[in-house]
Structure formats: C-alpha cells, structure tokens
C-alpha atoms as a PDB file:
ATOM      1  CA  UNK A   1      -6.698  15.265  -5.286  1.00  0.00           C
ATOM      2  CA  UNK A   2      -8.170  12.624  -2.324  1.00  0.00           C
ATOM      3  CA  UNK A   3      -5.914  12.534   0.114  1.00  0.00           C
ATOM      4  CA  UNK A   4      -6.422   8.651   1.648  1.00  0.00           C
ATOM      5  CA  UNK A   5      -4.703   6.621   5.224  1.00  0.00           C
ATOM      6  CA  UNK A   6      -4.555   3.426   4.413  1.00  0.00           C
ATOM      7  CA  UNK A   7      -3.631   1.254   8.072  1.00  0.00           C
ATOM      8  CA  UNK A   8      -1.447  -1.530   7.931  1.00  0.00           C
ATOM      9  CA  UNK A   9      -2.490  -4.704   9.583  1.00  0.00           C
ATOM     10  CA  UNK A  10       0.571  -5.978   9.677  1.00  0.00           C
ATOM     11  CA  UNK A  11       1.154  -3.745  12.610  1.00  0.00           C
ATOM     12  CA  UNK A  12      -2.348  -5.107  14.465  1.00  0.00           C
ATOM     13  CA  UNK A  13      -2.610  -7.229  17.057  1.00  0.00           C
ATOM     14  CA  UNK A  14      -3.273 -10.597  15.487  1.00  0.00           C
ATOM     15  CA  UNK A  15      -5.059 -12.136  18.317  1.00  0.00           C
ATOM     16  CA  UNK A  16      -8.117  -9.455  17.612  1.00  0.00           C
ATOM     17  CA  UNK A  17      -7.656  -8.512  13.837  1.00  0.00           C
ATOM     18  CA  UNK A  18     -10.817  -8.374  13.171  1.00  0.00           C
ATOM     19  CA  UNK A  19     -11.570  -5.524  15.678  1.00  0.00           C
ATOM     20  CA  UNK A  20      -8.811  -4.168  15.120  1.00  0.00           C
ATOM     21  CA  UNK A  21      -9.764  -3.603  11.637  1.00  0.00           C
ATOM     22  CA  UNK A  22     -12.933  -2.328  12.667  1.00  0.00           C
ATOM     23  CA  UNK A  23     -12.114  -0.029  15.027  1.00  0.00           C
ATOM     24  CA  UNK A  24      -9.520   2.002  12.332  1.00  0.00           C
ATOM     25  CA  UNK A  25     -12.400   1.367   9.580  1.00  0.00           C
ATOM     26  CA  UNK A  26     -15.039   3.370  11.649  1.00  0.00           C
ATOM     27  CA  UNK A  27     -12.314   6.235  13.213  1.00  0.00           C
ATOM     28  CA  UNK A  28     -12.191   7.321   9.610  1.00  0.00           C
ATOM     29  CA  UNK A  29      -9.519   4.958   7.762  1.00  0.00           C
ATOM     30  CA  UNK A  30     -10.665   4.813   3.874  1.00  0.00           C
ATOM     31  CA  UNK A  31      -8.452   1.619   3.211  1.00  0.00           C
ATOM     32  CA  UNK A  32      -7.292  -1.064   5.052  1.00  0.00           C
ATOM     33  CA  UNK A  33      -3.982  -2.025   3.466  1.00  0.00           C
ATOM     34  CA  UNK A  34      -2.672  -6.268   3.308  1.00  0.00           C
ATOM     35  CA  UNK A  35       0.895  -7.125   3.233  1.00  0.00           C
ATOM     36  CA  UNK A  36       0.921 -10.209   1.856  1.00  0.00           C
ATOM     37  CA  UNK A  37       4.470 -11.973   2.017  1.00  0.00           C
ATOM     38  CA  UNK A  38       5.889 -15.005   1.317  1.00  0.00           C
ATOM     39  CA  UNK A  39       9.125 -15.764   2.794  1.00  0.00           C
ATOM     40  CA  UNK A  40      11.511 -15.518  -0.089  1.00  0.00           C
ATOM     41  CA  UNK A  41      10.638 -12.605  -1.733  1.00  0.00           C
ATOM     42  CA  UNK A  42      10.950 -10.389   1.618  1.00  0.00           C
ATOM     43  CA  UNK A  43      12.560 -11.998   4.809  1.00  0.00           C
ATOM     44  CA  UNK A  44       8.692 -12.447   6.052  1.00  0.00           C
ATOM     45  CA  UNK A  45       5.788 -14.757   6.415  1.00  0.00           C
ATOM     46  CA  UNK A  46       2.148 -12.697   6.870  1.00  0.00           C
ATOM     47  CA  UNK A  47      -1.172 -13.661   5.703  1.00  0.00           C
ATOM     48  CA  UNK A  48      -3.088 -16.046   2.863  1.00  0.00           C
ATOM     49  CA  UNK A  49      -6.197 -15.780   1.175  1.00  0.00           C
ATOM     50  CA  UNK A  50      -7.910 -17.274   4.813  1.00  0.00           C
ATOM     51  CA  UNK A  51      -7.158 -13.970   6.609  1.00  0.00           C
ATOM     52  CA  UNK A  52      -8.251 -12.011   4.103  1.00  0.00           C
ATOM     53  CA  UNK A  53     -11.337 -13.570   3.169  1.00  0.00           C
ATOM     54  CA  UNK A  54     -12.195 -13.706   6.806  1.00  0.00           C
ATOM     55  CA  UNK A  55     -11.973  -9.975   7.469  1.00  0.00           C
ATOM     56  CA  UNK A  56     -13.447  -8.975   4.705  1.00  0.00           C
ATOM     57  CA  UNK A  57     -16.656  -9.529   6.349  1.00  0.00           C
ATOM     58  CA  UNK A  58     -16.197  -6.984   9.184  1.00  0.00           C
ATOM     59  CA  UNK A  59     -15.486  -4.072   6.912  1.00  0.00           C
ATOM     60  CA  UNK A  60     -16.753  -2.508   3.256  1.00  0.00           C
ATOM     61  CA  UNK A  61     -13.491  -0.402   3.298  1.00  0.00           C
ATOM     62  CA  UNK A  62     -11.348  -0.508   0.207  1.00  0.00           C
ATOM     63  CA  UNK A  63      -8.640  -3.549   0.661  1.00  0.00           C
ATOM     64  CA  UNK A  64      -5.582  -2.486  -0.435  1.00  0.00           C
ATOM     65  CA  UNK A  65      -3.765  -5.932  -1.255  1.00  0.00           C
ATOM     66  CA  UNK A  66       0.530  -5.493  -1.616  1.00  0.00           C
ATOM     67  CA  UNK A  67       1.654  -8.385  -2.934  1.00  0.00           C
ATOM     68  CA  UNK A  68       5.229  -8.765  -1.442  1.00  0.00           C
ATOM     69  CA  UNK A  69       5.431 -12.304  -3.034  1.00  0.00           C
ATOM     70  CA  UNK A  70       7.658 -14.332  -5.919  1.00  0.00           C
ATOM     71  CA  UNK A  71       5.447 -14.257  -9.429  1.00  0.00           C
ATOM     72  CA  UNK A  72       2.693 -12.794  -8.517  1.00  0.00           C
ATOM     73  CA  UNK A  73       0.559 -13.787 -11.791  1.00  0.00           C
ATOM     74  CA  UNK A  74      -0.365 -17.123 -10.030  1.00  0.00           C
ATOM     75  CA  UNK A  75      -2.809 -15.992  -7.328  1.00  0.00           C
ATOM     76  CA  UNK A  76      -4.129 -12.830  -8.966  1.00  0.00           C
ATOM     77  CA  UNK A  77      -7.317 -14.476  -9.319  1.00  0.00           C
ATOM     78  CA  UNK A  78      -7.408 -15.846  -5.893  1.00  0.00           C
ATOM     79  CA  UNK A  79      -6.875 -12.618  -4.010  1.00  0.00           C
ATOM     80  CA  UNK A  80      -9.438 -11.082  -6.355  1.00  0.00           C
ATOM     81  CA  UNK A  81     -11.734 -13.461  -5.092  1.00  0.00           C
ATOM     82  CA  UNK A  82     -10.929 -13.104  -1.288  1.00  0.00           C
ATOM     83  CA  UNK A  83     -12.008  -9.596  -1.540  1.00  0.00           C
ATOM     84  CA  UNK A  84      -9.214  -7.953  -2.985  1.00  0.00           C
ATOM     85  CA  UNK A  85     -10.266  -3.987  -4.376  1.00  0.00           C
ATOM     86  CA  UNK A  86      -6.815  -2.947  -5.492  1.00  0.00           C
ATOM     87  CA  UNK A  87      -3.804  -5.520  -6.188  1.00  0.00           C
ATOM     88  CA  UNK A  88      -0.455  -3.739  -6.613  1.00  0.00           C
ATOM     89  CA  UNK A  89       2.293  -5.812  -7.589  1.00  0.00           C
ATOM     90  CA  UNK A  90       6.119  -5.629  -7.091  1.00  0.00           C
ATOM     91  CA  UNK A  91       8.157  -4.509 -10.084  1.00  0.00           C
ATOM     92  CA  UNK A  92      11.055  -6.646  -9.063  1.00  0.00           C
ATOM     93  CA  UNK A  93       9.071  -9.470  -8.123  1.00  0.00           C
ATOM     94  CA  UNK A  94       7.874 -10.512 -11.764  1.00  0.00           C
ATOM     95  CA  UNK A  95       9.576 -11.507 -15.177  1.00  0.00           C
ATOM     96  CA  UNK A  96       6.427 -10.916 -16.659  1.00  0.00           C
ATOM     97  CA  UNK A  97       5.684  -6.932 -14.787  1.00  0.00           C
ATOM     98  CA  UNK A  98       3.136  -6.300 -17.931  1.00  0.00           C
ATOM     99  CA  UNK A  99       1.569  -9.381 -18.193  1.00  0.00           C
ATOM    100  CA  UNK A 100       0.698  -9.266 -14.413  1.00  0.00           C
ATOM    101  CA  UNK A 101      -0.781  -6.018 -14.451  1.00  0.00           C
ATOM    102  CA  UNK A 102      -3.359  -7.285 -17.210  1.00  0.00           C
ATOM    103  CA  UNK A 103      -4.417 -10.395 -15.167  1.00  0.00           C
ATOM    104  CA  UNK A 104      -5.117  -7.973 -12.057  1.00  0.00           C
ATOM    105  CA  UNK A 105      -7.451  -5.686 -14.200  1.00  0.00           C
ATOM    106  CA  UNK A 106      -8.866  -8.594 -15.501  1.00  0.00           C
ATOM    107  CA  UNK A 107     -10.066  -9.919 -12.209  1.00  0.00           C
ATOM    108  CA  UNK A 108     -12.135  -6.566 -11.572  1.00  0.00           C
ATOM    109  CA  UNK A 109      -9.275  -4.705  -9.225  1.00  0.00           C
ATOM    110  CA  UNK A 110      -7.304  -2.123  -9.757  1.00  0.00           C
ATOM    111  CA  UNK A 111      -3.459  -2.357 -10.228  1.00  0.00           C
ATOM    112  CA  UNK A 112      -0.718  -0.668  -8.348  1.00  0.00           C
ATOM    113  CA  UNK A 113       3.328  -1.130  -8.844  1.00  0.00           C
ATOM    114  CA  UNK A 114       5.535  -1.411  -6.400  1.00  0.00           C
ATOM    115  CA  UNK A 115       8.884  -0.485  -5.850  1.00  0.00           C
ATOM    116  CA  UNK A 116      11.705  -0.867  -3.101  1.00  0.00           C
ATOM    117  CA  UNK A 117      14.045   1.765  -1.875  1.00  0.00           C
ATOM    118  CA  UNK A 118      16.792   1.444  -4.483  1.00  0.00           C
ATOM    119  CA  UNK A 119      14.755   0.708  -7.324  1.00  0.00           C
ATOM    120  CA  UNK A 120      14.791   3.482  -9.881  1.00  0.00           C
ATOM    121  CA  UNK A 121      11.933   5.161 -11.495  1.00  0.00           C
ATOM    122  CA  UNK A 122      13.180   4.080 -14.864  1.00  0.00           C
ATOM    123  CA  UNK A 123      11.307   0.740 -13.906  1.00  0.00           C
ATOM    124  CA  UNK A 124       7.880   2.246 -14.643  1.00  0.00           C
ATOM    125  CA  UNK A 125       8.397   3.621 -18.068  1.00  0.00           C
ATOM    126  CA  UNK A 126       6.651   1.492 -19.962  1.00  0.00           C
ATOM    127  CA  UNK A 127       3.587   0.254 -18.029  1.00  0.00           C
ATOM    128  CA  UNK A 128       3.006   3.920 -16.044  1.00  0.00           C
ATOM    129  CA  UNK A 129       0.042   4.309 -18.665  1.00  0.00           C
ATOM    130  CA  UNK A 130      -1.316   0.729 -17.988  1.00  0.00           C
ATOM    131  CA  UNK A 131      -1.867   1.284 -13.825  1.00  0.00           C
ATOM    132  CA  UNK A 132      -3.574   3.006 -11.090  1.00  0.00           C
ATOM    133  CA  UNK A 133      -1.418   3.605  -8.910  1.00  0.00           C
ATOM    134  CA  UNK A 134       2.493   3.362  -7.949  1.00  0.00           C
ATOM    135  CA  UNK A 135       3.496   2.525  -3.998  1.00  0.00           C
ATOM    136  CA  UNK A 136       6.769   4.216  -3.296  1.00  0.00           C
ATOM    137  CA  UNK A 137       8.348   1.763  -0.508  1.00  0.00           C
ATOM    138  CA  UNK A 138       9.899   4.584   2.199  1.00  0.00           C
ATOM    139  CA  UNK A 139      11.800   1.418   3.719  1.00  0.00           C
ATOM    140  CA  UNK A 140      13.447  -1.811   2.893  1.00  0.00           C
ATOM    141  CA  UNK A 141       9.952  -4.066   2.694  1.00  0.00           C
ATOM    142  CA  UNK A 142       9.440  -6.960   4.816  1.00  0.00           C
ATOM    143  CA  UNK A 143       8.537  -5.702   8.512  1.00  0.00           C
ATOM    144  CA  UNK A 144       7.008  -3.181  10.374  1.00  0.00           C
ATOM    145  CA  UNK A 145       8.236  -0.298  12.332  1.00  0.00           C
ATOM    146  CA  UNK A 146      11.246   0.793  10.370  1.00  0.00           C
ATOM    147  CA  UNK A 147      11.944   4.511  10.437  1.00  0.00           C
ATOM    148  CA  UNK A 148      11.351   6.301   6.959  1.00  0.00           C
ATOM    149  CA  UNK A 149      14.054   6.725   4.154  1.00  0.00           C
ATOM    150  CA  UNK A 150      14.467  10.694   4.100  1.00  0.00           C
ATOM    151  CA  UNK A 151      16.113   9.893   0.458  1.00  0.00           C
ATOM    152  CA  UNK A 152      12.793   8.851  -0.465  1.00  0.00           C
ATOM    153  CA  UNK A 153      11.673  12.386  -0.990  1.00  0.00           C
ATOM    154  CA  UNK A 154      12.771  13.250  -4.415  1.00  0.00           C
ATOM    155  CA  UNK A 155      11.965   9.805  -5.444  1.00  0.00           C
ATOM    156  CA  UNK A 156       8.318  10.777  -4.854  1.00  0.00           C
ATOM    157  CA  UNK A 157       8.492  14.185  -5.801  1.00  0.00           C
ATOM    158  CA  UNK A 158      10.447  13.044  -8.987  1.00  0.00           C
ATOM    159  CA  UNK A 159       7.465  10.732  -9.733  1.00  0.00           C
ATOM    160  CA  UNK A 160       4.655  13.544  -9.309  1.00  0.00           C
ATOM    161  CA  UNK A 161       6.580  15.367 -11.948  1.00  0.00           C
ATOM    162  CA  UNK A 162       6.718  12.062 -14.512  1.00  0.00           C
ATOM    163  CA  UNK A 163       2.646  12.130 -13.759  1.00  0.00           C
ATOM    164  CA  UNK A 164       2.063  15.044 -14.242  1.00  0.00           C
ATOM    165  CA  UNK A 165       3.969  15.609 -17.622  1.00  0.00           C
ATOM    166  CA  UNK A 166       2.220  12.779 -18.552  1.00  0.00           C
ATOM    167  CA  UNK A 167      -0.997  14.250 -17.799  1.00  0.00           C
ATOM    168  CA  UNK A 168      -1.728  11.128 -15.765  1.00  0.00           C
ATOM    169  CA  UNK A 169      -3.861  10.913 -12.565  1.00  0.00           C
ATOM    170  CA  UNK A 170      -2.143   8.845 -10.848  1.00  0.00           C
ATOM    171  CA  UNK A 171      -2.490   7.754  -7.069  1.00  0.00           C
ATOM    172  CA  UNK A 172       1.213   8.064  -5.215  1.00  0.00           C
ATOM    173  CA  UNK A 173       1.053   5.588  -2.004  1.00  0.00           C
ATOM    174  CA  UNK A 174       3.932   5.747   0.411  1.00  0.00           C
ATOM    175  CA  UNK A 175       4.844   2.808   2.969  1.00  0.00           C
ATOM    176  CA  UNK A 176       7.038   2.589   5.515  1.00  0.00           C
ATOM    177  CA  UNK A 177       7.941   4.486   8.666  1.00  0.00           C
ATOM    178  CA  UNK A 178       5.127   7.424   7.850  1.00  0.00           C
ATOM    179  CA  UNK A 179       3.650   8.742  10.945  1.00  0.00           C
ATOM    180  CA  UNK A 180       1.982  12.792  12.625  1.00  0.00           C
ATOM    181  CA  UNK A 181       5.343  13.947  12.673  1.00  0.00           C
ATOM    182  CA  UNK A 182       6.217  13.248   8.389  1.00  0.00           C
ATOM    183  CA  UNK A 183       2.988  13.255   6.629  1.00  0.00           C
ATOM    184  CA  UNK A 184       2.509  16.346   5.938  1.00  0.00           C
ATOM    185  CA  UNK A 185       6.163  16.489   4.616  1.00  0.00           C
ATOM    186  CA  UNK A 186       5.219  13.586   2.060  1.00  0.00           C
ATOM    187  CA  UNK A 187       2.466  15.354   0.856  1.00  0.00           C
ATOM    188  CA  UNK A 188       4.017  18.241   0.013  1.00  0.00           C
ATOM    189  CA  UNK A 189       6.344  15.472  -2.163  1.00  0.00           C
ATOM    190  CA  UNK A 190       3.428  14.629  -4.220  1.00  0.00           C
ATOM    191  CA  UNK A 191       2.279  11.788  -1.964  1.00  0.00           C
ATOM    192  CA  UNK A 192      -1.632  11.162  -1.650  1.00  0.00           C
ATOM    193  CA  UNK A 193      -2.284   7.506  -0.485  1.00  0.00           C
ATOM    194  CA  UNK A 194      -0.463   7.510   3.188  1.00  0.00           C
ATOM    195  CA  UNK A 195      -0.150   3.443   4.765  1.00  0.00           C
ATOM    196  CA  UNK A 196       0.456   3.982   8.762  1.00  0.00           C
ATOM    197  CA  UNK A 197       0.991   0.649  10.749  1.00  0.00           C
ATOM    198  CA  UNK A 198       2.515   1.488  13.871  1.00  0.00           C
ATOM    199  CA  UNK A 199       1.500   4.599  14.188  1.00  0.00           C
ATOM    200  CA  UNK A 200      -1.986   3.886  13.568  1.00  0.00           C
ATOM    201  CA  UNK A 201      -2.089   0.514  16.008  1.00  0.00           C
ATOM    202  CA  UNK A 202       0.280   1.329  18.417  1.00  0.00           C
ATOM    203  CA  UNK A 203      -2.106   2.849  21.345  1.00  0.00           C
ATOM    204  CA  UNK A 204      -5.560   4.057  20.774  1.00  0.00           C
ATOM    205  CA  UNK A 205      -6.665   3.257  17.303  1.00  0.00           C
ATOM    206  CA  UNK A 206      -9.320   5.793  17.000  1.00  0.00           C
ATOM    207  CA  UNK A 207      -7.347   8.904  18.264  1.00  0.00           C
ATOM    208  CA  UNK A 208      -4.055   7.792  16.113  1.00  0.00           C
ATOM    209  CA  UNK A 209      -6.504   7.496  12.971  1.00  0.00           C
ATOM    210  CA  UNK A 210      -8.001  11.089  13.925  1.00  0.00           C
ATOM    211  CA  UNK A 211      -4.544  12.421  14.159  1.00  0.00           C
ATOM    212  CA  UNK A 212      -3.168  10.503  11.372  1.00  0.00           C
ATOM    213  CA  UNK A 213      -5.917  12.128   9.082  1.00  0.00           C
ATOM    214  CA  UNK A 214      -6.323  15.877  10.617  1.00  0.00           C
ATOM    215  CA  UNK A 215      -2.476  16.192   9.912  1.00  0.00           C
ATOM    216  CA  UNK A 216      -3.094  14.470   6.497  1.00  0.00           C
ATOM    217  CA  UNK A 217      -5.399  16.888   5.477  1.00  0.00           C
ATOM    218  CA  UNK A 218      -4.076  19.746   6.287  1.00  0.00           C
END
C-alpha cells in the first residue's frame, strides 16, 4: 500500500501560495490537496477555479481537489479543466451522490467521497464499487487547525474492513487535525492518504514535510 501526505493550502500563507506550494512539493509532498468551499455548504469561503488554475503551473504534483461545495455536478467540468487530478465529492452535499461521481470520471479525474464526522458508513454502500477513494473528515469541515476527532478511529478502521471484504483497493484519506504526534496512530487504522495543513505550513515547510513523511512511513 502507498502511503501519501497530501498538504493543505488552506493552511498556507496566501500572500505567497505559490511558493508555498513549491516549497512542500519539492520537500517530498506527493499531493497538494484544495479545499474548495463555498459559504453555505461549510461556514467558509476559499478558492475558485483562478487559484487553482494559477498554481497549477508551479507544480506537476497530484491536485487533490475536495469539493466542500452545494451540488457539486455543476463545476465538475470546470475544476477538471483547472487542473484538477482527483475530485472527491461530499456525500451530503449532493441529491444526485451517483450521478456526480460519473461526471467526475468522465472529465478524466479520479473520484473520491467525502464524509463529515457524524456521517455513517452506511452512506457509501452503494457507490463504494464506483470510486477511488473515500476521505474520512477527522473534524467538523470548514477551517483549519481543529484538533482531531479520536472517535474517528473505528470509523476508519471500520472502513478498511468494508474494503477489504470487498476485495477493493481502495485509498483511505484522513483530514483534519492529523499531525507527527497521530499519524502513525491513523495508519495503523487503515489510513493511507494523510492531508496535514497546519502542521505542514506552520514553521519550516521543508523540515515539517520531512517529519510529516519519516513518521508516515514508518
């Protein structure tokens, strides 16, 4: 299994993104992960298709596009086009969970679900076949530097199990409050995609991401 840190921008200083982006990309960050909100679907406003397309250009890293937004299905094909590798896709944000997941794979990306804290795992039965990937949110979504939900843990280690009964390979992500001190923990869950904000863009970039990943790999 690939083991993968995926930094959150929305915990980078906006007034150098680019760089900032650049300096985790070269310390050894595989993805570079996009919280893309819209105000009524979280409590948040973060970035459009401008940001994205603009630092796409300083970085061939995987961009790992959450889609924290109301009916998702209508800009699918716009985030696809602003550089957009893998699109996951809230389960609670969409009528239509099944039809969204077709449009993503139809614009080229790969498709990962979503779901918050108190959602159950029951949500996934019948598209879990159908995606790449499911992101386990570890907080309440919406901003950054919450501390981690220690319920979380059987969530995640429930949904390994589901997977692997399944005989699916399929990618676990975690978000919110992971840092040194828990990763290791959430691997052992069944966790293998790890998104850091804070603790990867709070300080030195390069060290966090070395420490971030030497822990991770473990």
């Amino acid at each position: 299994m690939e083991y993968i840190l995926s930094p959150s921008i929305l915990s980078a200083d906006f007034a150098k993104l680019g760089d900032d982006v650049k300096r985790a990309a070269d310390a050894g960050a595989q993805w570079i992960h996009i919280d893309v909100m819209d105000g009524s679907f979280v409590p948040n406003i973060s970035f459009g298709f401008p940001v994205i397309k603009a630092i796409r250009g300083v970085t061939d890293k995987v961009f790992d596009v959450h889609l924290m937004i109301e009916e998702p299905g209508r800009y699918i094909g716009e985030f696809a086009e602003c550089g957009a590798d893998l699109i996951t896709l809230h389960a609670e944000s969409t009528k239509h969970l099944h039809r969204a997941i077709q449009q993503v794979k139809a614009a080229g990306c790969k498709v990962g679900v979503s779901l918050n804290p108190a959602t159950p795992l029951s949500a996934l039965d019948y598209i879990l076949d159908e995606i790449d990937m499911v992101l386990i949110m570890t907080v309440n979504p919406g901003y950054g530097g919450q501390a981690y939900i220690d319920g979380m843990d059987q969530k995640i280690r429930d949904l390994r199990k589901i997977a692997t009964d399944r005989g699916l390979d399929l990618d676990i992500q975690v978000d919110g409050g992971v840092t040194a001190d828990n990763i290791g923990r959430i691997k052992e869950c069944g966790a293998n995609i790890f998104v850091a904000g804070s603790a990867v863009f709070n300080g030195d970039i390069e060290a966090n991401v070395k420490k971030l990943r030497k822990t991770m790999e473990e």
